[in-house]
Every structure is written in C-alpha cells, then in structure tokens.
C-alpha atoms as a PDB file:
ATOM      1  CA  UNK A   1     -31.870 -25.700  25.579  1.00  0.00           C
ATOM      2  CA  UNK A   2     -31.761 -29.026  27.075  1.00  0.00           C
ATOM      3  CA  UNK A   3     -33.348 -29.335  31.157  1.00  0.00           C
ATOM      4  CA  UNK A   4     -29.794 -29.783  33.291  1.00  0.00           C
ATOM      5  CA  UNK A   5     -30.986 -33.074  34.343  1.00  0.00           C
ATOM      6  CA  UNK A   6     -31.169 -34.744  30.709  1.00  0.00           C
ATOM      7  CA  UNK A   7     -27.381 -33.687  30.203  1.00  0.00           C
ATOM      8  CA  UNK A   8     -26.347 -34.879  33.597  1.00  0.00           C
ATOM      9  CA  UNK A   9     -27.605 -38.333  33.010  1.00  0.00           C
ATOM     10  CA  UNK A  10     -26.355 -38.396  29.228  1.00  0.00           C
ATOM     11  CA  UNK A  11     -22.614 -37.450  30.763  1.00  0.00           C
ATOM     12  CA  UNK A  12     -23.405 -39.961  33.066  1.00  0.00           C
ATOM     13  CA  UNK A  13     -23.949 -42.512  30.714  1.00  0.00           C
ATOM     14  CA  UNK A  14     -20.815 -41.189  28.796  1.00  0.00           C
ATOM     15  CA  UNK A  15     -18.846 -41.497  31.701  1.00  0.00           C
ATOM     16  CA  UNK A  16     -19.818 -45.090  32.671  1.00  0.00           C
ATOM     17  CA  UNK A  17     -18.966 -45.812  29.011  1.00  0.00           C
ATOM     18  CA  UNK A  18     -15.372 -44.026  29.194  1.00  0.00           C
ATOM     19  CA  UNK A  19     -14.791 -45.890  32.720  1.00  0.00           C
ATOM     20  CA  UNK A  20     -15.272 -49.740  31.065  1.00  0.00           C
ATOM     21  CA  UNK A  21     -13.412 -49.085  28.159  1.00  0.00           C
ATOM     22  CA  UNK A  22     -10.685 -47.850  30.259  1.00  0.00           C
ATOM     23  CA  UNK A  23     -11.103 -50.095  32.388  1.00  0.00           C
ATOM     24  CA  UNK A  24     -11.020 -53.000  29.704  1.00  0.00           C
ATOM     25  CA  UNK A  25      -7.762 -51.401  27.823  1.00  0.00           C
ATOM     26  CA  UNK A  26      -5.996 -50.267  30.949  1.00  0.00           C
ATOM     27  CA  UNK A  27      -7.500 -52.273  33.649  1.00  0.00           C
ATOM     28  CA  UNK A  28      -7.250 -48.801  35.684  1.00  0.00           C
ATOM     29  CA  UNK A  29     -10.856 -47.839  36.651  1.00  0.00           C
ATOM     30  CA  UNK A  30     -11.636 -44.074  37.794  1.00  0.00           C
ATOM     31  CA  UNK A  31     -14.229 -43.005  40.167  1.00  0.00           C
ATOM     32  CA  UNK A  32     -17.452 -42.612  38.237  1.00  0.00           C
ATOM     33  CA  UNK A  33     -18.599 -39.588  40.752  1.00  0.00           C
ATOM     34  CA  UNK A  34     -15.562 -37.436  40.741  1.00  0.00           C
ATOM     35  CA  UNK A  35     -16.398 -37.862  36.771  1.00  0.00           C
ATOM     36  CA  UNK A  36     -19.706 -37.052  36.735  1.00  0.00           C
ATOM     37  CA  UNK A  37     -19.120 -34.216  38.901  1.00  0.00           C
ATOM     38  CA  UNK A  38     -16.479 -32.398  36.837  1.00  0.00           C
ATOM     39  CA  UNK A  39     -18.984 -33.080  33.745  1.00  0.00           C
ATOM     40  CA  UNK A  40     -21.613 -31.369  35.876  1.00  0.00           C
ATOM     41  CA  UNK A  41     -19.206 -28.233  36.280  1.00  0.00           C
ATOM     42  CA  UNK A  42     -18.500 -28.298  32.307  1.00  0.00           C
ATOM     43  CA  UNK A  43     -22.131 -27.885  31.553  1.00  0.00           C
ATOM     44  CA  UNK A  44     -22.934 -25.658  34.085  1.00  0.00           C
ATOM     45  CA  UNK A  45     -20.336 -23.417  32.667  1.00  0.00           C
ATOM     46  CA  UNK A  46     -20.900 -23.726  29.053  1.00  0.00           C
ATOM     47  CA  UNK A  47     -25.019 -22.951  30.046  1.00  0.00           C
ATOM     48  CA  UNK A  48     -23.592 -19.858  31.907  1.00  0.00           C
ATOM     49  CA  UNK A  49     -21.536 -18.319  28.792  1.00  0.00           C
ATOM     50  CA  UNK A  50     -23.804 -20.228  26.064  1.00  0.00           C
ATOM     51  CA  UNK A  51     -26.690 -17.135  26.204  1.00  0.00           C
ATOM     52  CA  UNK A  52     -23.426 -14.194  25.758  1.00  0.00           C
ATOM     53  CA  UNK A  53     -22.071 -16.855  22.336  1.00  0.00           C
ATOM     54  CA  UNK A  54     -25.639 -17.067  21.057  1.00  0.00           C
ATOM     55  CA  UNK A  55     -26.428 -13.161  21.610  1.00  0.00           C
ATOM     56  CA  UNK A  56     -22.503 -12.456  20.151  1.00  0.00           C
ATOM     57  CA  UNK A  57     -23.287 -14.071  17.409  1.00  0.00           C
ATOM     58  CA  UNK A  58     -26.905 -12.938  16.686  1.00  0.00           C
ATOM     59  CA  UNK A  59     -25.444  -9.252  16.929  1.00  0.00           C
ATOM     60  CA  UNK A  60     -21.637 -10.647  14.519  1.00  0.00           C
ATOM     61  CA  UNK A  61     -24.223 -11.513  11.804  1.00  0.00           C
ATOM     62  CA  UNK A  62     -26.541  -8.635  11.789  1.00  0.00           C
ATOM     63  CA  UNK A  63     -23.492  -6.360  12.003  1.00  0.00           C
ATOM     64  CA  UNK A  64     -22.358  -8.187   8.738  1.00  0.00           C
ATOM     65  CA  UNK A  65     -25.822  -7.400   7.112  1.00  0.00           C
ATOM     66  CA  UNK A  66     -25.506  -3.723   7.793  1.00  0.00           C
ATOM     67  CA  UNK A  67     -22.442  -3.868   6.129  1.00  0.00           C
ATOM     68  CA  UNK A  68     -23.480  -5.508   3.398  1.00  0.00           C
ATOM     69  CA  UNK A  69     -26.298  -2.704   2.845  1.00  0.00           C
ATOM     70  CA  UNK A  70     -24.340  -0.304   3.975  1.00  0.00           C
ATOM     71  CA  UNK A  71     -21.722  -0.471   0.782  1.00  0.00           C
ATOM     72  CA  UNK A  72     -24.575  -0.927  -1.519  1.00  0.00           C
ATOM     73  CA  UNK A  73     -26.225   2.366   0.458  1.00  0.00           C
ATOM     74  CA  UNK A  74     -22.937   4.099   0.340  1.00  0.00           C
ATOM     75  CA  UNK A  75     -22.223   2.955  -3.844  1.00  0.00           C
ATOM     76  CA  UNK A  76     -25.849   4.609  -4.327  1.00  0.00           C
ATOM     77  CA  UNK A  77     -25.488   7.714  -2.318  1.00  0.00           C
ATOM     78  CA  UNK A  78     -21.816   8.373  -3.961  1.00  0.00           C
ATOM     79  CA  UNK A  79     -23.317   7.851  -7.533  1.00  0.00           C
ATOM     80  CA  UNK A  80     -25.910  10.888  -6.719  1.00  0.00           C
ATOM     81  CA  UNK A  81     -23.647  13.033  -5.377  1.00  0.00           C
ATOM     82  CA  UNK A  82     -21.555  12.546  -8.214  1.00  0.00           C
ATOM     83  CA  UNK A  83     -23.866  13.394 -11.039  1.00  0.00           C
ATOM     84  CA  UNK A  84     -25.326  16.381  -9.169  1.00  0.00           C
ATOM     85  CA  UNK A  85     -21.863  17.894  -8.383  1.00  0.00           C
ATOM     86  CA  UNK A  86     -20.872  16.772 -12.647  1.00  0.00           C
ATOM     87  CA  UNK A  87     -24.113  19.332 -13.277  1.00  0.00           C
ATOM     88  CA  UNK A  88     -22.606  22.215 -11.481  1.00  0.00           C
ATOM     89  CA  UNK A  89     -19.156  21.513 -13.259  1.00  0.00           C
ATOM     90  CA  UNK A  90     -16.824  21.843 -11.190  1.00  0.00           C
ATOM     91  CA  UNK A  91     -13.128  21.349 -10.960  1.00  0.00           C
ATOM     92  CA  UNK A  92     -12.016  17.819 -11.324  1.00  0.00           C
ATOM     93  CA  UNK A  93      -9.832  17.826  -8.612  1.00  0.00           C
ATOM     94  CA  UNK A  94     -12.790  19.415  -6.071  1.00  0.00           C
ATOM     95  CA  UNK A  95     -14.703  16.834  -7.440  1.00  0.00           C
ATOM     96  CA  UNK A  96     -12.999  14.221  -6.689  1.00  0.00           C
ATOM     97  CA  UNK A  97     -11.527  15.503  -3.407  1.00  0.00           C
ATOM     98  CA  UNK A  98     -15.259  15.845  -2.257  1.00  0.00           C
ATOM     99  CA  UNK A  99     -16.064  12.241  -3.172  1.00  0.00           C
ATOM    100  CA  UNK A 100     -13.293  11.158  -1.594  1.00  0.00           C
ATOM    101  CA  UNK A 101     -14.545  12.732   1.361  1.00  0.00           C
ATOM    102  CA  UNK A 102     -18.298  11.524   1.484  1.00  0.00           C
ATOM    103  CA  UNK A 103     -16.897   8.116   1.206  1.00  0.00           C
ATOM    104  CA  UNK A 104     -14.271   8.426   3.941  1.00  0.00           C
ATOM    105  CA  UNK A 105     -17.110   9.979   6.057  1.00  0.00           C
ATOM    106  CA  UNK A 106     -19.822   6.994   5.296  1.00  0.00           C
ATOM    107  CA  UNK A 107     -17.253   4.365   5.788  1.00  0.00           C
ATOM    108  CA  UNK A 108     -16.311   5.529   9.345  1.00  0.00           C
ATOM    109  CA  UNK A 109     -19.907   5.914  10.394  1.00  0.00           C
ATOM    110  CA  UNK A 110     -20.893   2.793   9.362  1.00  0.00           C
ATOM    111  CA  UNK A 111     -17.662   0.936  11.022  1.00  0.00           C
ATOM    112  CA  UNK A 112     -19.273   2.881  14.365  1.00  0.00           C
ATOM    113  CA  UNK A 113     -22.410   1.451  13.248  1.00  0.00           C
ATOM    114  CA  UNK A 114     -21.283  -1.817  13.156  1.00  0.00           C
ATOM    115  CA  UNK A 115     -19.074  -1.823  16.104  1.00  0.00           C
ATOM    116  CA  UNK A 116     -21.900  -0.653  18.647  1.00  0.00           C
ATOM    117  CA  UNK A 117     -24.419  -3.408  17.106  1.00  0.00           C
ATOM    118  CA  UNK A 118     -21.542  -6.286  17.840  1.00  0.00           C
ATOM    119  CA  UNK A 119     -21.476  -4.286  21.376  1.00  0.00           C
ATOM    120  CA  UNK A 120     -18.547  -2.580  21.458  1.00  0.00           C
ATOM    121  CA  UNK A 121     -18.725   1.079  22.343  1.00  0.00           C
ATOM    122  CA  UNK A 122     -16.677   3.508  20.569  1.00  0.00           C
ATOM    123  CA  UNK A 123     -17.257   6.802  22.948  1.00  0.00           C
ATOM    124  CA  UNK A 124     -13.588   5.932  23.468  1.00  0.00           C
ATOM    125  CA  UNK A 125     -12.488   6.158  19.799  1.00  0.00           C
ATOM    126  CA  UNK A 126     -15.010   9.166  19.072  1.00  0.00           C
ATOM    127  CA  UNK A 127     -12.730  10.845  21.818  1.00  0.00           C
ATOM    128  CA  UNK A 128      -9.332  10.226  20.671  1.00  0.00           C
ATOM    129  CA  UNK A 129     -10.259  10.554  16.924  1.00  0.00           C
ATOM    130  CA  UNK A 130     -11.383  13.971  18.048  1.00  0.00           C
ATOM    131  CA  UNK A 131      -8.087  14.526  19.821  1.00  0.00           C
ATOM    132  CA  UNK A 132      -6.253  13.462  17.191  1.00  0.00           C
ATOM    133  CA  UNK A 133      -8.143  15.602  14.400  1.00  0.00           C
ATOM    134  CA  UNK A 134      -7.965  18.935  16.843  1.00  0.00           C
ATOM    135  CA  UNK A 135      -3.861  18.411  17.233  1.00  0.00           C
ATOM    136  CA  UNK A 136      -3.344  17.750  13.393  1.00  0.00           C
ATOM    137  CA  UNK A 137      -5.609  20.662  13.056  1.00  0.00           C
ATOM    138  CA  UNK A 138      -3.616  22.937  15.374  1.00  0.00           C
ATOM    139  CA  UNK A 139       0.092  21.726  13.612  1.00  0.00           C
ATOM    140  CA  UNK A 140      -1.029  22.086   9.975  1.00  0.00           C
ATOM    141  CA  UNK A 141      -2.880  25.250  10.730  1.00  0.00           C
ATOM    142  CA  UNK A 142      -1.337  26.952   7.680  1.00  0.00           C
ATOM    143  CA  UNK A 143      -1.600  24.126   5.270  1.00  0.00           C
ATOM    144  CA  UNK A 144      -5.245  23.646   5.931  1.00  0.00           C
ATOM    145  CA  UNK A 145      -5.641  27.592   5.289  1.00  0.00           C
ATOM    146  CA  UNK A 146      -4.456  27.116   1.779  1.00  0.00           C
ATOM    147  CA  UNK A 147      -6.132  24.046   1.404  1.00  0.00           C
ATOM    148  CA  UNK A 148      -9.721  25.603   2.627  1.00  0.00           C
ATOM    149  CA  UNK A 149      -8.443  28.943   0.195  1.00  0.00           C
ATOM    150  CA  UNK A 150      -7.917  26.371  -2.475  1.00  0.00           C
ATOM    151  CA  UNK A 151     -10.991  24.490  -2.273  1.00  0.00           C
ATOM    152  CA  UNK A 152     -12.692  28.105  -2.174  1.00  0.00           C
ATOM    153  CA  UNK A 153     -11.223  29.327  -5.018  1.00  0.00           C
ATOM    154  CA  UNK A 154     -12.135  26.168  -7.476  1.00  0.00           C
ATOM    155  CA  UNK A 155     -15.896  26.132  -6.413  1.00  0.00           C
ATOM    156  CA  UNK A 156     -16.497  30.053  -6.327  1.00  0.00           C
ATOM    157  CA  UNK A 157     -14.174  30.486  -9.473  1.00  0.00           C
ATOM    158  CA  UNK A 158     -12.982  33.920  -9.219  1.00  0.00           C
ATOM    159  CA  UNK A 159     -10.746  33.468 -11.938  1.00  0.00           C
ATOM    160  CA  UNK A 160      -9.507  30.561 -14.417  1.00  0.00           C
ATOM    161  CA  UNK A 161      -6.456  28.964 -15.686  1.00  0.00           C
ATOM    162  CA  UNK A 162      -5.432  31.492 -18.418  1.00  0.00           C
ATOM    163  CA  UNK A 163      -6.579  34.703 -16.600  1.00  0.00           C
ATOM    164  CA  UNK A 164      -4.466  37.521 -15.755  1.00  0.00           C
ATOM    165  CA  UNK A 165      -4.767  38.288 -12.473  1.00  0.00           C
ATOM    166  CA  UNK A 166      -3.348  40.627  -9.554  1.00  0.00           C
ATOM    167  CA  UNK A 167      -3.615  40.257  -5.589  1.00  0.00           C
ATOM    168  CA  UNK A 168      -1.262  41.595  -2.671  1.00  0.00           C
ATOM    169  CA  UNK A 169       1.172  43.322  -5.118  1.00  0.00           C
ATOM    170  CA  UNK A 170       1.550  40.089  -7.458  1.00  0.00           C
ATOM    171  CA  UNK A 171       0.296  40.044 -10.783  1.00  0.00           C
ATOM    172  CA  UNK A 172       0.963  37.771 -13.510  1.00  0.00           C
ATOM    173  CA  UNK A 173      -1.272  35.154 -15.577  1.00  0.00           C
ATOM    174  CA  UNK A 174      -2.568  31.750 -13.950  1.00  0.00           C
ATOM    175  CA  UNK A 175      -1.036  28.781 -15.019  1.00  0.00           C
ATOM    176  CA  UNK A 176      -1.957  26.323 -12.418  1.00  0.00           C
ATOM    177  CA  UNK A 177      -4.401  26.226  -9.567  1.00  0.00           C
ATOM    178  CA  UNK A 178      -3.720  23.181  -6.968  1.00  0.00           C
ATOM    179  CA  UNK A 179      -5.713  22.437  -3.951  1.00  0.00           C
ATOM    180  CA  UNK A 180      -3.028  24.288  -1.578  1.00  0.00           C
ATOM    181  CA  UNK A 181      -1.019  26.461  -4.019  1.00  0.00           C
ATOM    182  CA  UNK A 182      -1.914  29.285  -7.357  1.00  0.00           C
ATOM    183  CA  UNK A 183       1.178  29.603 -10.108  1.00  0.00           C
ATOM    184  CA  UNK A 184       1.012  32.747 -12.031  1.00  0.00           C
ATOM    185  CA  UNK A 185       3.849  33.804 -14.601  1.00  0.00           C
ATOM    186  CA  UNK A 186       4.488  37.103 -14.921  1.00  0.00           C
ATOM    187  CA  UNK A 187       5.188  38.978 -18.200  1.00  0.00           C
ATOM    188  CA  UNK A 188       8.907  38.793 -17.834  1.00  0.00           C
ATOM    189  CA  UNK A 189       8.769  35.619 -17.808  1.00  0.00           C
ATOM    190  CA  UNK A 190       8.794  34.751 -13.773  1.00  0.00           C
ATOM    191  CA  UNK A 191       6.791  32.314 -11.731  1.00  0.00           C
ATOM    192  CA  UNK A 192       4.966  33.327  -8.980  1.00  0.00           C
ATOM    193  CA  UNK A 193       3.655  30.762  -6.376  1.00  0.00           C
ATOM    194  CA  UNK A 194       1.050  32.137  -3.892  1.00  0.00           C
ATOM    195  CA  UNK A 195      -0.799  30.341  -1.037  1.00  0.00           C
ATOM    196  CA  UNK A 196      -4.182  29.605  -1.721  1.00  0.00           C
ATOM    197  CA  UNK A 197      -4.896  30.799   1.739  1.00  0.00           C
ATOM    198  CA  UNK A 198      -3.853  34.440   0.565  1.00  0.00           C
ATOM    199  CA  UNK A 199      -5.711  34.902  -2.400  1.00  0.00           C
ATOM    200  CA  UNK A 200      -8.814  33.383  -0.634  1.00  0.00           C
ATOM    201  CA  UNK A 201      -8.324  36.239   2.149  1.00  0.00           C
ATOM    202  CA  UNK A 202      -7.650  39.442  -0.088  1.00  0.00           C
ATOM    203  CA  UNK A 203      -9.000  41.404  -2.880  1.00  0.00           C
ATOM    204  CA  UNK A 204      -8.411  39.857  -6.255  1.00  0.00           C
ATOM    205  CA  UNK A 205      -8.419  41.524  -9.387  1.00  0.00           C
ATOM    206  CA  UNK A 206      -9.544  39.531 -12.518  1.00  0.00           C
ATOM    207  CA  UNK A 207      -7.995  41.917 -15.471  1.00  0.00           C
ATOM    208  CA  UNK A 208      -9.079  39.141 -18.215  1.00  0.00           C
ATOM    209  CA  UNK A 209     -12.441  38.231 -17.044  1.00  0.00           C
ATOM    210  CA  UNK A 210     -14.490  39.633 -19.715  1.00  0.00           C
ATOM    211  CA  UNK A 211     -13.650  39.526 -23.250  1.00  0.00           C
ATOM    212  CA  UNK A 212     -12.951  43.121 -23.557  1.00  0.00           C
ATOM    213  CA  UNK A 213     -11.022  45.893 -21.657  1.00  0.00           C
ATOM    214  CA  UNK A 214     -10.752  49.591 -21.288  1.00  0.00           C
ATOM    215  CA  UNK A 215      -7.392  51.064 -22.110  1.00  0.00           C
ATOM    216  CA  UNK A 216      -7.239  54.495 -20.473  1.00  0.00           C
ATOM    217  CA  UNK A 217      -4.382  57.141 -21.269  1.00  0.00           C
ATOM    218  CA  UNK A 218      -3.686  60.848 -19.987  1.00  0.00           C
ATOM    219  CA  UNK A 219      -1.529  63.005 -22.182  1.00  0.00           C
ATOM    220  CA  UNK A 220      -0.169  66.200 -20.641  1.00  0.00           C
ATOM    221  CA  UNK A 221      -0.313  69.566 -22.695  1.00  0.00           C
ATOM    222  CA  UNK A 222       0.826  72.979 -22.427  1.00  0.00           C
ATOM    223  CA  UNK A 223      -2.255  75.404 -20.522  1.00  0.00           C
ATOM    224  CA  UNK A 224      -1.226  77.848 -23.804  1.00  0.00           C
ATOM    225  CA  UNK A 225      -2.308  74.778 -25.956  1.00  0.00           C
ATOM    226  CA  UNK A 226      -5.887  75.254 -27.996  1.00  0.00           C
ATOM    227  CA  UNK A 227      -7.978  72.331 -26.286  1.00  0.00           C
ATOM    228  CA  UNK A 228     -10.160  71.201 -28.719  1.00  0.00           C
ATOM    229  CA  UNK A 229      -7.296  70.899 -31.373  1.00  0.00           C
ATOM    230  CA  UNK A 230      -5.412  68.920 -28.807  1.00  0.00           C
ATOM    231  CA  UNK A 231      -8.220  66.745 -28.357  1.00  0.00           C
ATOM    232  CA  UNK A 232      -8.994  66.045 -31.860  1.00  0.00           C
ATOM    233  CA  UNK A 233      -5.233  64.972 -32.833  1.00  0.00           C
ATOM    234  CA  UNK A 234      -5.839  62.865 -29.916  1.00  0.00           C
ATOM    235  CA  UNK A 235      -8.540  61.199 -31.624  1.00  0.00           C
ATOM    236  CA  UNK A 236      -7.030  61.419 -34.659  1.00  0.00           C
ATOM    237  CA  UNK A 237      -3.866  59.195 -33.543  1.00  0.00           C
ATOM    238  CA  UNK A 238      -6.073  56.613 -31.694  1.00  0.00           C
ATOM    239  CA  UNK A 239      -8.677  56.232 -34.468  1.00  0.00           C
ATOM    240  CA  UNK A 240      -5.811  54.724 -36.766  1.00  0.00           C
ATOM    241  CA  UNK A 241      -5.342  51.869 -33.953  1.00  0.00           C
ATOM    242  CA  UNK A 242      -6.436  48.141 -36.137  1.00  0.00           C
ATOM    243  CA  UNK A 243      -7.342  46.528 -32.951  1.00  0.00           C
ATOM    244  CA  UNK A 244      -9.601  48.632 -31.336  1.00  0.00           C
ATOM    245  CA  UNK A 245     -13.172  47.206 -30.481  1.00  0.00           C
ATOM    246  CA  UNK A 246     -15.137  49.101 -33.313  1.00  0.00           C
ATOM    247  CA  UNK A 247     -18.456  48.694 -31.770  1.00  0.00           C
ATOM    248  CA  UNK A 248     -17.489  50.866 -28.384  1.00  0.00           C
ATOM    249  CA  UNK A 249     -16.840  54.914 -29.027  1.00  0.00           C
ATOM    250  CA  UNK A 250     -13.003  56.673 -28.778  1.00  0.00           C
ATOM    251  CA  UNK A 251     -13.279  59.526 -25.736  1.00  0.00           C
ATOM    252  CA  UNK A 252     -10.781  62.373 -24.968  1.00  0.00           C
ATOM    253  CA  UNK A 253     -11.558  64.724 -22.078  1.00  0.00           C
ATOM    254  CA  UNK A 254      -9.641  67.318 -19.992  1.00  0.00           C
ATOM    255  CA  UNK A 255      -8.795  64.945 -16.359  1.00  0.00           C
ATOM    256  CA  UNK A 256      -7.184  67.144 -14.591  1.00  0.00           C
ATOM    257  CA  UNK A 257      -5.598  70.960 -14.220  1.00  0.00           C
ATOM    258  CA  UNK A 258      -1.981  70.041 -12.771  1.00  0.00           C
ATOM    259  CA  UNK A 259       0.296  72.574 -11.901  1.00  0.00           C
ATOM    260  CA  UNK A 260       2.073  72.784 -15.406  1.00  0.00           C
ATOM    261  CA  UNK A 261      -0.055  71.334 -17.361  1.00  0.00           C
ATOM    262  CA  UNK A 262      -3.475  70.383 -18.929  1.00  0.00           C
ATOM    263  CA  UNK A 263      -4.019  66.493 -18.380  1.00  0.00           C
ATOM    264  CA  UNK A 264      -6.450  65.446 -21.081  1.00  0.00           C
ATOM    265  CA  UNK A 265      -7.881  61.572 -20.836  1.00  0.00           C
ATOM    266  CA  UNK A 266      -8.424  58.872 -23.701  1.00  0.00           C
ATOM    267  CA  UNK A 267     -10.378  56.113 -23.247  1.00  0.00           C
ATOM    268  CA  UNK A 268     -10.371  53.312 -25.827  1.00  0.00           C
ATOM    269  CA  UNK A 269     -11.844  49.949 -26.088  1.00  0.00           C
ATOM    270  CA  UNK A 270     -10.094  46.735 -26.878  1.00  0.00           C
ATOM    271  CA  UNK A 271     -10.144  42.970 -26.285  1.00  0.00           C
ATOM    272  CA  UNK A 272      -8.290  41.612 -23.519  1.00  0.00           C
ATOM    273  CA  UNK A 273      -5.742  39.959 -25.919  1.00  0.00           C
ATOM    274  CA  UNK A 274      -5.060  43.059 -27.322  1.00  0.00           C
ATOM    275  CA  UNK A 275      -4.557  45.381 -24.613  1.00  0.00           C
ATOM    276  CA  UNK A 276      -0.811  45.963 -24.515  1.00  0.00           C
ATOM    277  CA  UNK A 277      -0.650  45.987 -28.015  1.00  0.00           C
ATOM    278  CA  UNK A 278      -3.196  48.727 -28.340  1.00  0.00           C
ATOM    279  CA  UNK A 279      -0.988  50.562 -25.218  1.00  0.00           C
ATOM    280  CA  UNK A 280       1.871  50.417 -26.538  1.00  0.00           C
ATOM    281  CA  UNK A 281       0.686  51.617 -30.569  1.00  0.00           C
ATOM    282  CA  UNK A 282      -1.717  54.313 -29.273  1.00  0.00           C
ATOM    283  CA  UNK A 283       1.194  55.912 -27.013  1.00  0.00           C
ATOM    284  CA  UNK A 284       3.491  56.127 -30.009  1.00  0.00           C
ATOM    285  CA  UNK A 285       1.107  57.360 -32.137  1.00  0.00           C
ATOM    286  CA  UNK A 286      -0.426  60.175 -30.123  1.00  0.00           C
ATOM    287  CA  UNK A 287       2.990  61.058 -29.191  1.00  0.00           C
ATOM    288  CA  UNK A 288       4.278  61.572 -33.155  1.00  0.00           C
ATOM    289  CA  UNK A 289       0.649  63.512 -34.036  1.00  0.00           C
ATOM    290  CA  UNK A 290       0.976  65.810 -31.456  1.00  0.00           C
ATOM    291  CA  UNK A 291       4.692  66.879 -33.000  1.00  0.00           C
ATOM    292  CA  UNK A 292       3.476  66.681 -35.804  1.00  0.00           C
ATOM    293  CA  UNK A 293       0.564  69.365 -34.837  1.00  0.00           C
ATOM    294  CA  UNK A 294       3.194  71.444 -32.954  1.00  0.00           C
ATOM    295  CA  UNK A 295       1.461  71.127 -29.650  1.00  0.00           C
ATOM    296  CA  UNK A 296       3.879  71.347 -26.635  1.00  0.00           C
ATOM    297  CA  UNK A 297       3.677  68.016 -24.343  1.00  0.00           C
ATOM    298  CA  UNK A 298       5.556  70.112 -20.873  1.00  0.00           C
ATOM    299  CA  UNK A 299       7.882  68.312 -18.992  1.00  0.00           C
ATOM    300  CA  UNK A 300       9.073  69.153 -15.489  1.00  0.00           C
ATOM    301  CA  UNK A 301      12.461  71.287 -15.245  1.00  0.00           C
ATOM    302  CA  UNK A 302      14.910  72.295 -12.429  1.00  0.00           C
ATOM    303  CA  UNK A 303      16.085  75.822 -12.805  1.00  0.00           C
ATOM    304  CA  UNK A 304      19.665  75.989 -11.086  1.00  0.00           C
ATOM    305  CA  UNK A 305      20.786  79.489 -10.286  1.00  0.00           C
ATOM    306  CA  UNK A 306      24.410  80.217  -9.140  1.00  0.00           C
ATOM    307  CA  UNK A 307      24.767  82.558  -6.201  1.00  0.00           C
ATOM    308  CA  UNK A 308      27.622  84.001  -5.685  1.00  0.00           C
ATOM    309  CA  UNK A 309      29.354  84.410  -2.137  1.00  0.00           C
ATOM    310  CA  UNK A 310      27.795  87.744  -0.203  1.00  0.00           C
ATOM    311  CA  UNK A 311      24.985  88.283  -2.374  1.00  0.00           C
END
C-alpha cells in the first residue's frame, strides 16, 4: 500500500492538472486547496475500508474453493453410500429417499460452511431452521408416523409385495407398499389402505412367508364313536388330497373332550399357494368318509318342552 504522502502529492499533481485545463476550457479556475483537501478525505477513506474489501474478498474466493471441493466431496461420498446401500438391496424408493437425504444434508452444511468463511454467521438461521423443523414436526405429527412406519417397514422387511398378511383385524394380500401408506386386497376382492404408522406399531402376521403352511382341522365325533376308526377315516380322507406337501407326515389326534363331543385334530402340510384349496377339499372329503363309515359328527340341539298352565 502506497505511504499517504506519495498519493497526496500524486492528487496534487492531478488536481493542478484538472485546475489548468479547466481553467483553459472554461476560464473558471477552482481553489487548488479545497481540491486537494477533499482528495485527501477520498483516500483516507478508501485506506480505511480498503483492508475490510481485500479481507472480503480473500474470504469470497476461498469460500468459492470450498465449494468447489465440496461438490466434488459430496459427488464422492454419495457414490459410496450408494453402492453400499445397492449391496444390502434395499427398496428403491428407501434408496433413493435416503440419497436424497445425504445430499440435502451435505448441501446445507456446506452453504453454513461457506457462509461463516465469507463472515456471515448463521446462529440466526440454525435457530429459525430449528423452529421451523420443530413446528412442521408438531403439525404433520401423523404423517411423519407413517412415513417413519414406512421407511421401517421397507428396510426391516417384515413382509413383501405379494404376501398375505394380517394386523389390527385387517387381513388381505399386499399389493403396494408406499413410503406413508400399505394396500392390501382382501379375498373378496376389497382394498384395504392402512397407515404405515400402524403396522410399524402392532403385531404383524406374515401367513405367506415361508413356502409352506400348516393347515390344521378339528372334526367333532360322537363320545360313543370307536376312536381309532375315527381317526383312521380321518386319515384316510386327507391322504387322497393331490396337493399336500408329500415330504411332511398327515397327524390326527384327540384335541379336546367338549361337552358333547370328542374333538379330534388333523394337521396337514401344504404350500402356501395351496392352502385354501387343500381347506376347502380336505373338509369335504372327511366330511363324506365319515358318512360313509357311519360315524356320528353331533351337532348341538335345543330341546323345547311345552308346559302346560299349573303344572
């Protein structure tokens, strides 16, 4: 920076300069000191402010260089987070939603970054971004449930598109799992829209997540009934079943001793495809083999007697 001095003479000889051109062009000649001392005010003011331009600028530039490294920081850091979460296969749309999110994130910290290094402080805009966040928080309580329930649900994977599925009295098979909403359709045909944020908070049961199911049965009999030939017609009737799972054994039992009758038990194997199918035939079947065996299947009855007046 040039000594005071220097300047004041140059602005001197500047002003002398101004003065005899004026003076040749206008013939109107200014005084030279009144000049030289508003020069002298210029300067001084320009030296006072010139250190807070230079320094404003220093910081402007390197604030664009952390930008610059920033993005290429941010580009690498979103490419590894991308292949690790494309090894643990998840959802697309979790995916994607938590990319989204790391990028959002980075981008706003490095904005603070930049805007502290250029001087500006952003304890301001940390507080009302917090403000902000808590009273959208607070209003969209309920959406934000589902949405947490729904990002739950596609990273844990408690069940699949496809499943069959029940929770909180609703059953039916999943057709479609959003980020805030589950569609199941039911077998008569219905669809069922549930909040994420339920099924995320109760107890789910995932009928097709294995390839193969249990199909239990009880079949009442008469107590004058011979057990073991009950049980073997039993078998009999279920062992004629096509779609049973061949590999897994047929088993009748006595469940229960009810009140009029002797509940015996069936269990059969099937695949989850099957499973209504095999219901549905096996019923039937047992049902005609036990006629046809002449055991009694008891069935409750209301004995009405008629009382007559005064007795």
């Amino acid at each position: 920076m040039l000594p005071v001095n220097v300047l004041l003479e140059a602005a001197t000889e500047v002003t002398t300069e101004t003065t005899a051109q004026i003076e040749e062009t206008t013939g109107f000649v200014q005084d030279p000191a009144k000049t030289v001392e508003k020069a002298s005010k210029i300067i001084t003011e320009f030296n006072k402010i010139l250190p807070t331009i230079i320094n404003f600028g220093i910081n402007l530039l390197i604030a664009l260089i952390i930008f610059i490294v920033g993005r290429f920081f941010i580009k690498f850091l979103l490419k590894v987070t991308r292949r690790f979460l494309e090894r643990t296969r998840l959802e697309v749309t979790v995916l994607r939603f938590l990319i989204s999110l790391e990028r959002a994130i980075c981008y706003v910290i490095l904005v603070m970054i930049m805007l502290e290094t250029v001087g500006i402080k952003t304890t301001s805009f940390l507080a009302l971004l917090t403000t902000t966040g808590l009273a959208a928080g607070l209003a969209l309580q309920g959406s934000l449930s589902n949405f947490a329930g729904g990002v739950l649900i596609l990273i844990i994977k408690p069940f699949k598109v496809g499943d069959y599925i029940e929770c909180v009295d609703m059953e039916g098979t999943v057709e479609k799992i959003d980020l805030f909403y589950t569609s199941l359709i039911s077998y008569d045909n219905r669809l069922k829209v549930i909040p994420n944020g339920i099924l995320s908070n109760n107890t789910i049961c995932n009928w097709t997540a294995f390839d193969i199911r249990r199909v239990d049965f009880k079949f009442g009999v008469s107590y004058d009934t011979d057990i073991t030939k009950a049980r073997k017609a039993i078998e009999s009737a279920a062992s004629k079943c096509e779609k049973l799972f061949k590999d897994k054994p047929i088993k009748t039992f006595v469940s229960s001793l009810d009140e009029s009758q002797v509940t015996l038990g069936l269990f059969v194997w099937a695949k989850c495809d099957n499973y209504w199918d095999v219901k549905f035939e096996i019923n039937e079947s047992v049902k005609n083999k036990l006629d046809e065996e002449g055991i009694e299947i008891p069935f409750n009855q209301i004995v009405v007697h008629n009382v007559k007046d005064g007795e």
